[in-house]
Protein backbone atom coordinates (compact mmCIF):
# COMPACT_ATOMS: atom_id res chain seq x y z
CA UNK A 1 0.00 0.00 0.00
CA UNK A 2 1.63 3.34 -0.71
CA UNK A 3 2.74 5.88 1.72
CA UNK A 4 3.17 9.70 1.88
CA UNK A 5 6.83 10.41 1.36
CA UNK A 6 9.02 13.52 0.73
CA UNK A 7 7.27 15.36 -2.03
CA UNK A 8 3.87 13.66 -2.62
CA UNK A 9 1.18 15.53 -3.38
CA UNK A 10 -1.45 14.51 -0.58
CA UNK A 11 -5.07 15.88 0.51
CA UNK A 12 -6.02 15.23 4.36
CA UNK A 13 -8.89 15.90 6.49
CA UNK A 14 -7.99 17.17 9.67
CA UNK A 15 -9.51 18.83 13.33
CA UNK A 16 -6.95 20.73 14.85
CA UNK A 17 -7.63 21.41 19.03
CA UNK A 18 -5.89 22.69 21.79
CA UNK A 19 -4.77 21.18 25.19
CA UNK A 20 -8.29 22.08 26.81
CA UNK A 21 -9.93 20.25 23.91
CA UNK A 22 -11.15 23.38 22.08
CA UNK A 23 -11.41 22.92 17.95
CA UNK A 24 -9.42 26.25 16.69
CA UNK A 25 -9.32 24.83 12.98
CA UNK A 26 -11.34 21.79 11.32
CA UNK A 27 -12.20 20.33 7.12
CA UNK A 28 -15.21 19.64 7.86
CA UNK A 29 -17.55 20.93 5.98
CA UNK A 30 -15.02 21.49 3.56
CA UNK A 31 -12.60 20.15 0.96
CA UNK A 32 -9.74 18.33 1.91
CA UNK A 33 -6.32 19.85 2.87
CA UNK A 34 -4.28 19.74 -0.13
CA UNK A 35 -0.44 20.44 -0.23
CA UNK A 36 3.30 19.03 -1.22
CA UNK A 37 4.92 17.05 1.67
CA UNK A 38 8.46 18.07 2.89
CA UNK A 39 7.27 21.85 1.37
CA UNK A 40 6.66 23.78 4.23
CA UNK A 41 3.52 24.73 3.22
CA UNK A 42 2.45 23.34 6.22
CA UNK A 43 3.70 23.69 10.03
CA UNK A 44 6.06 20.89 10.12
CA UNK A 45 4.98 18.31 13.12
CA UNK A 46 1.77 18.14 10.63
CA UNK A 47 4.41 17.51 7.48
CA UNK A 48 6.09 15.15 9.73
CA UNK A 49 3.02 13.21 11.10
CA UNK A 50 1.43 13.10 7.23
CA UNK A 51 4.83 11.33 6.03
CA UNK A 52 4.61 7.17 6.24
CA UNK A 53 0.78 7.66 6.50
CA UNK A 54 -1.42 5.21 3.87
CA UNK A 55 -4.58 6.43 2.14
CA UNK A 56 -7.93 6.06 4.43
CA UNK A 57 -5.49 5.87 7.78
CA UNK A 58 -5.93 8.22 10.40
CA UNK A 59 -3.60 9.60 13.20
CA UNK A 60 -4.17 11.84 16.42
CA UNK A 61 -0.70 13.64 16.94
CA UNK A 62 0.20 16.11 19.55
CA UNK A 63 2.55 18.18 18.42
CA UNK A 64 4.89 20.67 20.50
CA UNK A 65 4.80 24.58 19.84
CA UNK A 66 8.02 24.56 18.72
CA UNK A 67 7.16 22.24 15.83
CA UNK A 68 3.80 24.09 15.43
CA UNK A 69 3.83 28.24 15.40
CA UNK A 70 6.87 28.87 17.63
CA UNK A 71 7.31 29.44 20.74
CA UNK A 72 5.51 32.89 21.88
CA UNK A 73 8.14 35.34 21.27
CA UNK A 74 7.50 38.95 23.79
CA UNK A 75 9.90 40.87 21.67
CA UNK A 76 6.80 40.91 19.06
CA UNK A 77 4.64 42.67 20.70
CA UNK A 78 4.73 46.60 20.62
CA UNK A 79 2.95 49.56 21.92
CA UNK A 80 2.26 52.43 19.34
CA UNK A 81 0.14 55.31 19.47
CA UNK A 82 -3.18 55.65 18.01
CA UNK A 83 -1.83 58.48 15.97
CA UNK A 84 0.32 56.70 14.20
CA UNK A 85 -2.42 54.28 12.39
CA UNK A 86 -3.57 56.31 8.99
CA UNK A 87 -7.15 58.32 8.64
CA UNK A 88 -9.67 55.66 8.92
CA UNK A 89 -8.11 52.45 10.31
CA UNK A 90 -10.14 52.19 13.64
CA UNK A 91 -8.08 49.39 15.78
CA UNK A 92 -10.32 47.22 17.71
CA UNK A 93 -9.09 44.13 20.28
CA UNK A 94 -8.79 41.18 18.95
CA UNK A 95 -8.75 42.51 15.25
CA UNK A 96 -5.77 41.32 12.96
CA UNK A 97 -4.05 44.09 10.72
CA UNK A 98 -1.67 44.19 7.94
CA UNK A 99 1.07 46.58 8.87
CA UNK A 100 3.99 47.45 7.41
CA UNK A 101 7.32 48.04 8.94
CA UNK A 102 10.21 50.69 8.14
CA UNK A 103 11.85 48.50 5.92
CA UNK A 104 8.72 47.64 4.23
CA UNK A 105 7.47 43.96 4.84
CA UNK A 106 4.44 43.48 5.45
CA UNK A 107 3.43 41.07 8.28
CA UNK A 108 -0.23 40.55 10.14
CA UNK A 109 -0.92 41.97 13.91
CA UNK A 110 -3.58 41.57 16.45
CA UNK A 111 -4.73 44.30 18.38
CA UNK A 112 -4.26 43.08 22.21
CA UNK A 113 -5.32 46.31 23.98
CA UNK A 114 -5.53 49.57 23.73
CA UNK A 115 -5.89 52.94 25.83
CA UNK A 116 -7.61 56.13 24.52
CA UNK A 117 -3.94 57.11 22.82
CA UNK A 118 -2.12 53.83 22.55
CA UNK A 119 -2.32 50.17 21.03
CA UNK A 120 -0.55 47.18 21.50
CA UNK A 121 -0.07 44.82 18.72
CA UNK A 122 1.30 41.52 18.80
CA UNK A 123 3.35 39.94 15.48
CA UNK A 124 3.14 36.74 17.01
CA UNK A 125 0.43 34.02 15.23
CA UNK A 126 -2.33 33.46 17.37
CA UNK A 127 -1.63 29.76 18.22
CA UNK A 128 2.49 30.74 19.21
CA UNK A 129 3.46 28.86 22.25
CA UNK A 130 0.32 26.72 22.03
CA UNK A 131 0.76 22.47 21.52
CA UNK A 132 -1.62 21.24 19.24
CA UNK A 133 -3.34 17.78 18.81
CA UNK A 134 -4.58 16.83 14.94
CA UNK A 135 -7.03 13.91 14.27
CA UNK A 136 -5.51 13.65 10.62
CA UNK A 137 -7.18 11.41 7.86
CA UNK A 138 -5.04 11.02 4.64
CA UNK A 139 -7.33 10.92 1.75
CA UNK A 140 -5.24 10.75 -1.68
CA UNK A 141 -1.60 10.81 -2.92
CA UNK A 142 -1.63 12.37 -6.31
């Protein structure tokens, strides 16, 4: 029976859930996760648990922050002042931005809190420092 190896083309259905059992990310519903093994176009304990797996199997994996999003980094957060956002962006907690820094990339931001002159913002992604668990179902190798 064949496996998922290094650069296989595979779709998966997955549920994604945190250590307190709350789903943050599911296929249900939906079409199948499709995407090049050993690309990095996913987080790579997911790569890692998808290689070796055989069409119709399916794994639960719990897989470390550090192998997920990262660890959660404070150096990414920063405080700037409400003046500095442009005429009409209205920052709101818990909203995610596109921002751009002095060099010019371009990278998203949540709005954590904010005072009546200052917000902070936080670079990191919203699962950083978090271990995951993924019921993953591989459905195809092209």
């Amino acid at each position: 029976m064949a496996q998922a190896t290094k650069g296989d083309v595979v779709k998966v259905h997955y549920k994604g859930s945190l250590n307190d059992g709350s789903v943050f990310d599911s296929s249900e519903g939906r079409d199948p996760l499709e995407f090049t093994v050993g690309s990095g176009q996913v987080i790579a304990g997911f790569d890692e648990a998808v290689t070796g797996m055989s069409i119709n199997e399916t794994r639960t994996v719990k897989i470390p922050a550090e192998n997920a999003y990262g660890t959660y980094q404070d150096d990414m957060r920063v405080t700037v002042k409400k003046t500095d956002f442009p005429p009409g962006v209205e920052p709101a907690v818990g909203h995610m931005l596109q921002i751009r820094s002095a060099d010019g990339q371009s990278f998203r931001v949540q709005v954590l809190s904010m005072t009546d002159t200052e917000v902070v913002l936080d670079g990191n992604h919203p699962l950083a420092g978090k271990d995951l668990t993924f019921d993953i179902t591989l459905v195809e190798i092209a």
